[in-house]
C-alpha atoms as a PDB file:
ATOM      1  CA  UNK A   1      81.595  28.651  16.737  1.00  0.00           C
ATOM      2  CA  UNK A   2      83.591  26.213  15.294  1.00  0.00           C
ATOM      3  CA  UNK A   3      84.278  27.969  11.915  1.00  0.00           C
ATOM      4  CA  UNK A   4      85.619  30.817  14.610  1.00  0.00           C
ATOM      5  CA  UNK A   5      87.546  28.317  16.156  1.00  0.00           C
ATOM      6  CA  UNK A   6      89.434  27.293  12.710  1.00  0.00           C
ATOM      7  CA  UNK A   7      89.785  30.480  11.262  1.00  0.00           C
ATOM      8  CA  UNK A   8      91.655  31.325  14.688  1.00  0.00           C
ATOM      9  CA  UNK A   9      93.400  28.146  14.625  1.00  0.00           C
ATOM     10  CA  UNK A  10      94.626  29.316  11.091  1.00  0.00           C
ATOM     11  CA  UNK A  11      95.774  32.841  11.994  1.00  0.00           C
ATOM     12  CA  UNK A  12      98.129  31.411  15.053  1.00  0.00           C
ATOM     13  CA  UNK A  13      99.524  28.907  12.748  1.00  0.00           C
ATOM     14  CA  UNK A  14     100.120  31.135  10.221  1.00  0.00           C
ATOM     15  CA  UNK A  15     101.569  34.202  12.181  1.00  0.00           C
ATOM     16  CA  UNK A  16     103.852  31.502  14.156  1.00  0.00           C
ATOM     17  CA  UNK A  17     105.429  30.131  10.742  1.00  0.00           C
ATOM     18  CA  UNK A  18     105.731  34.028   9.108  1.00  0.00           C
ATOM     19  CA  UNK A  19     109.056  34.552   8.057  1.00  0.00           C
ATOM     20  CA  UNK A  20     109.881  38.931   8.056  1.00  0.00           C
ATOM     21  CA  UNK A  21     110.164  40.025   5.076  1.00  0.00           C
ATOM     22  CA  UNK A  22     112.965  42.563   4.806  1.00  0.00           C
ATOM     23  CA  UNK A  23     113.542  44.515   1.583  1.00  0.00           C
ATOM     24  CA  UNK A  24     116.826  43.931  -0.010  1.00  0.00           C
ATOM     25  CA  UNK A  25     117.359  47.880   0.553  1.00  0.00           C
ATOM     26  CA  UNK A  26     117.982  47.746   3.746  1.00  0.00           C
ATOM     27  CA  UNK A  27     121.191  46.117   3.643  1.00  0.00           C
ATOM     28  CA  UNK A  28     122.776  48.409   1.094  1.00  0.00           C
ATOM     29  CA  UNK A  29     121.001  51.563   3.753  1.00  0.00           C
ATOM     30  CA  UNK A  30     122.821  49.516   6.145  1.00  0.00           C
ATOM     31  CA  UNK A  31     126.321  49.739   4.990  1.00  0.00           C
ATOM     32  CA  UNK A  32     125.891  53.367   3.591  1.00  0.00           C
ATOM     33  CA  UNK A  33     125.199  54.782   7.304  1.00  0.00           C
ATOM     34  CA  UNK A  34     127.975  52.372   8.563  1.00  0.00           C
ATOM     35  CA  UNK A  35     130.341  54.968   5.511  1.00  0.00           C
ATOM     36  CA  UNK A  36     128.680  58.044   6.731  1.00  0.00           C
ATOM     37  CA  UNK A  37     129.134  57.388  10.558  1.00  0.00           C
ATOM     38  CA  UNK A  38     133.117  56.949   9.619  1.00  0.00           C
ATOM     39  CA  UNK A  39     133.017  59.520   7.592  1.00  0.00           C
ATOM     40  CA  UNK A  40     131.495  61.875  10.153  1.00  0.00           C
ATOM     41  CA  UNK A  41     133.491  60.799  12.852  1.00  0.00           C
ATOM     42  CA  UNK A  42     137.050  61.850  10.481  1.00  0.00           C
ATOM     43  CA  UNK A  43     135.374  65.028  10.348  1.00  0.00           C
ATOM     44  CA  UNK A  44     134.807  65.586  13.425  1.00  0.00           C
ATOM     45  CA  UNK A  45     138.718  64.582  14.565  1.00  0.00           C
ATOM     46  CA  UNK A  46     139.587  66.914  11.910  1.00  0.00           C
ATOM     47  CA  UNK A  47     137.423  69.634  13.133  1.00  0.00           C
ATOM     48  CA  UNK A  48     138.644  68.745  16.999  1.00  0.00           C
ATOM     49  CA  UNK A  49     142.319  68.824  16.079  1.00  0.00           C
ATOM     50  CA  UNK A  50     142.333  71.715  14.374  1.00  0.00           C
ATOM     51  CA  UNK A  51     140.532  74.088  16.884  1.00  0.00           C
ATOM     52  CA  UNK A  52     142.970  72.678  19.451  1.00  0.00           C
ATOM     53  CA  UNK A  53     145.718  73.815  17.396  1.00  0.00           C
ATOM     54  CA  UNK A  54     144.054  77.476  17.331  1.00  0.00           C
END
């Protein structure tokens, strides 16, 4: 029981201290949907103005 009791006391320890581990990726991904989402939303005021000028 009380090699149970460490290895438990080990896995809270541990899991309290982790750190996340994010890939550098995702902060490049990040800023490429930010660029799309502008660019999509120019489209789409280009598309909107120019059916209301039809």
């Amino acid at each position: 029981m009380e090699l149970l009791d460490e290895a438990r006391e080990t896995i809270v320890t541990a899991f309290e201290q982790a750190e996340p581990w994010v890939p550098p990726e995702l902060a490049l991904a990040e800023d490429r949907l930010r660029q799309d989402v502008d660019r999509l939303v120019a489209a789409d005021e280009l598309v909107n103005g120019y059916q209301a000028r039809l």
